[in-house]
Protein backbone atom coordinates (compact mmCIF):
# COMPACT_ATOMS: atom_id res chain seq x y z
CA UNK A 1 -20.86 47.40 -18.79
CA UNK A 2 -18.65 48.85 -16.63
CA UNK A 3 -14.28 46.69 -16.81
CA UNK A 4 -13.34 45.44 -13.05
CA UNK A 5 -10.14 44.07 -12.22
CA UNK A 6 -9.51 40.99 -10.10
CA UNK A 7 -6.78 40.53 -7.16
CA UNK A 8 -5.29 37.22 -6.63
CA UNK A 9 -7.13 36.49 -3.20
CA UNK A 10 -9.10 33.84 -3.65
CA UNK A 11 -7.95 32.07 -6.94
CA UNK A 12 -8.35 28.53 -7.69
CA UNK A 13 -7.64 25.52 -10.33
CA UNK A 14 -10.40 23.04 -10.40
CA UNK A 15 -9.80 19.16 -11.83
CA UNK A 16 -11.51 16.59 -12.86
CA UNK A 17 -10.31 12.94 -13.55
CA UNK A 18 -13.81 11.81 -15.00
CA UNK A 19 -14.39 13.45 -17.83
CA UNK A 20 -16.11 16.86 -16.27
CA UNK A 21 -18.33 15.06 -14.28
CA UNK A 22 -17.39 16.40 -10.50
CA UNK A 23 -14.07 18.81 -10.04
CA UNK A 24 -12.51 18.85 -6.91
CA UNK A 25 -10.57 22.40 -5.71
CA UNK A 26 -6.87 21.82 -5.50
CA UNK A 27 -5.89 22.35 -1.85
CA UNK A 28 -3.59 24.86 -0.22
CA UNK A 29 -2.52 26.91 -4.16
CA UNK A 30 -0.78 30.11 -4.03
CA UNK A 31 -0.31 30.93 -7.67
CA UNK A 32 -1.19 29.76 -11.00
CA UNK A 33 -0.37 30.74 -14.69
CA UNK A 34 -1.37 30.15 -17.81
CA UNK A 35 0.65 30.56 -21.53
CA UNK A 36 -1.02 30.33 -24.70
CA UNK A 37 1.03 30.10 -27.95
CA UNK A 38 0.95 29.72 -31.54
CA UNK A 39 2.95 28.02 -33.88
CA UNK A 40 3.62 29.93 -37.09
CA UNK A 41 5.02 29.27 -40.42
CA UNK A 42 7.02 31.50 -42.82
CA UNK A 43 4.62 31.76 -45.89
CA UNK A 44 7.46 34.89 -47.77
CA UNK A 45 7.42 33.96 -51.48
CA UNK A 46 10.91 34.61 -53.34
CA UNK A 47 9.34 37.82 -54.62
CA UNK A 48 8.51 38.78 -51.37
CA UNK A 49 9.98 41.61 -50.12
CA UNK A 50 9.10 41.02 -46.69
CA UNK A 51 8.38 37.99 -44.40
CA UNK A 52 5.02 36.84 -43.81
CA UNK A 53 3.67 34.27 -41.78
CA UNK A 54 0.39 32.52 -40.79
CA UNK A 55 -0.66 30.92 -37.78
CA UNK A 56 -1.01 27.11 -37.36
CA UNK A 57 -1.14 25.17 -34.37
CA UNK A 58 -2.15 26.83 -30.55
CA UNK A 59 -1.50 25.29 -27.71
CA UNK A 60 -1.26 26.03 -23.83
CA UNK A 61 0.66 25.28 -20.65
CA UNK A 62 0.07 25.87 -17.05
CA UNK A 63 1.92 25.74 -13.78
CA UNK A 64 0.67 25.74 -10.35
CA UNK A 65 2.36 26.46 -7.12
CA UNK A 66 0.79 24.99 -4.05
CA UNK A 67 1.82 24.22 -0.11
CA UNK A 68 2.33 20.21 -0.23
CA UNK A 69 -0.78 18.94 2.40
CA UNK A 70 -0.76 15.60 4.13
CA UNK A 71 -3.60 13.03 5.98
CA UNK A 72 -3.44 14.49 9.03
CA UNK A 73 -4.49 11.35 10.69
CA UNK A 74 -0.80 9.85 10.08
CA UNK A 75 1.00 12.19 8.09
CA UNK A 76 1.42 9.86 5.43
CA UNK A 77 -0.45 10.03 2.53
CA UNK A 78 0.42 13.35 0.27
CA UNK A 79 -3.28 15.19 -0.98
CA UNK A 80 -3.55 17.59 -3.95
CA UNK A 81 -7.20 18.16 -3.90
CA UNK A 82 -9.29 19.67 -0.87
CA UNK A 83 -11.59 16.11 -1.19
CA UNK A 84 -10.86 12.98 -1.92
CA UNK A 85 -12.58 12.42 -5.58
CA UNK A 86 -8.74 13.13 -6.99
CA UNK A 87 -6.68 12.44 -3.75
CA UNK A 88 -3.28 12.90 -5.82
CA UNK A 89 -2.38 14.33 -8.96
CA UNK A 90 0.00 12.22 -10.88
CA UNK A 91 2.49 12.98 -13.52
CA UNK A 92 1.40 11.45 -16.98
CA UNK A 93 -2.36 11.61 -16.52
CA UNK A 94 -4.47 13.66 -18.13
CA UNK A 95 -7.43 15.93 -16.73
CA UNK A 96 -9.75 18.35 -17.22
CA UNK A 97 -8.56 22.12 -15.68
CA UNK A 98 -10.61 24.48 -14.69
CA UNK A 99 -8.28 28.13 -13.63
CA UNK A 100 -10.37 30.76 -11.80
CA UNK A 101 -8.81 34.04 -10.92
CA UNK A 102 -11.21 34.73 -8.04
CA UNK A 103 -13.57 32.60 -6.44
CA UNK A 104 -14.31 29.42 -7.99
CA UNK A 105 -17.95 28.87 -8.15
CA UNK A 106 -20.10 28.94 -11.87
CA UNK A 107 -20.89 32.34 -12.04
CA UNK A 108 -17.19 33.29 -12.09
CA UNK A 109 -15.17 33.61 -15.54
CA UNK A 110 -12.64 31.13 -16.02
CA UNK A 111 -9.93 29.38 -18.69
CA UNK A 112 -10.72 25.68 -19.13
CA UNK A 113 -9.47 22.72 -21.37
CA UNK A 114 -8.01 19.48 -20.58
CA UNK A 115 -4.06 18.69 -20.07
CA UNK A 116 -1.81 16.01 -19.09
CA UNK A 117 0.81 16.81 -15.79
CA UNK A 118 4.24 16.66 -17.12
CA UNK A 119 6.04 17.51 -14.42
CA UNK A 120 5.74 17.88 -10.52
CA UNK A 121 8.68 19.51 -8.62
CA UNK A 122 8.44 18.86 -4.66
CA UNK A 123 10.77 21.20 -2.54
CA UNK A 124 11.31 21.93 1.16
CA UNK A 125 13.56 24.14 3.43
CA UNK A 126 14.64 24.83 7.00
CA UNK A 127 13.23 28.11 7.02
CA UNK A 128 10.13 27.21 4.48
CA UNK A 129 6.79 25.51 3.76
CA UNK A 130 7.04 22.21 1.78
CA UNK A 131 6.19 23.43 -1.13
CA UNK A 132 5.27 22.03 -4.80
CA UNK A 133 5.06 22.83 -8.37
CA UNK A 134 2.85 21.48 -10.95
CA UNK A 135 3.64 22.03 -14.97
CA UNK A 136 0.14 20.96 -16.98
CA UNK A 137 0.45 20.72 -21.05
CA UNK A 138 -2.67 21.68 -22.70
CA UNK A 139 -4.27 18.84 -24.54
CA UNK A 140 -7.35 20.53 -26.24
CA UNK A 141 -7.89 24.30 -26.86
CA UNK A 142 -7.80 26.58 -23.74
CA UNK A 143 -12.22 27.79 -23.27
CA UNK A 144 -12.98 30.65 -21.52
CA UNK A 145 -16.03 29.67 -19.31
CA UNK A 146 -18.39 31.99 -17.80
């Protein structure tokens, strides 16, 4: 089996707000990332003569940049998702993620687990696209699909 690397072009984060069931694309995303971390603790005896530790707890966080999209029938309404199963992401809900780094069909590898939206920053300049910025904590261990 031959290793490929993957541009950007063509990357997408998936949700779903009912439990896995459909996932809707979120709309208009220039970046993503993903952390994974471990908590360790110190497990050095007295007659230690150097530290040691040992892994505990893991946990994740993501962040997703995206162009803020409208209803372009009034302008009103702000969308997160390309349809309308999960019109607008909202901070203190939890979903279920889905982070592809190329196209965003099945047969495409992927990082998945479910996380609750901490934070959304909104921003918008003269010379800019309004912009946004979503921070996801991990709420179950991070899968890699296939």
């Amino acid at each position: 089996m031959a290793q490929i690397t993957k541009s950007g072009i063509g990357g997408a984060i998936q949700i779903s707000d009912d439990g896995g069931t459909n996932y809707e694309t979120i709309a208009e995303l220039r970046s993503w990332s993903l952390e994974e971390s471990a908590d360790v603790v110190e497990s050095a005896s007295m007659a230690s003569v150097a530290k040691t530790y040992h892994a505990t707890h893991t946990t994740w966080t993501g962040t997703m940049d995206a162009y803020m999209t409208f209803d372009d029938s009034d302008g009103g309404v702000e969308y997160t998702t390309i349809d309308t199963e999960v019109p607008v992401i909202a901070v203190g809900t939890q979903y279920k993620f889905k982070f592809y780094a190329d196209d965003s069909t099945a047969s495409f590898a992927h990082y998945d687990g479910d996380g609750i939206v901490t934070a959304i920053s909104r921003s918008v300049s003269h010379d800019g696209m309004a912009e946004m910025s979503i921070t996801v904590q991990g709420n179950s261990a991070l899968a890699v699909g296939a």
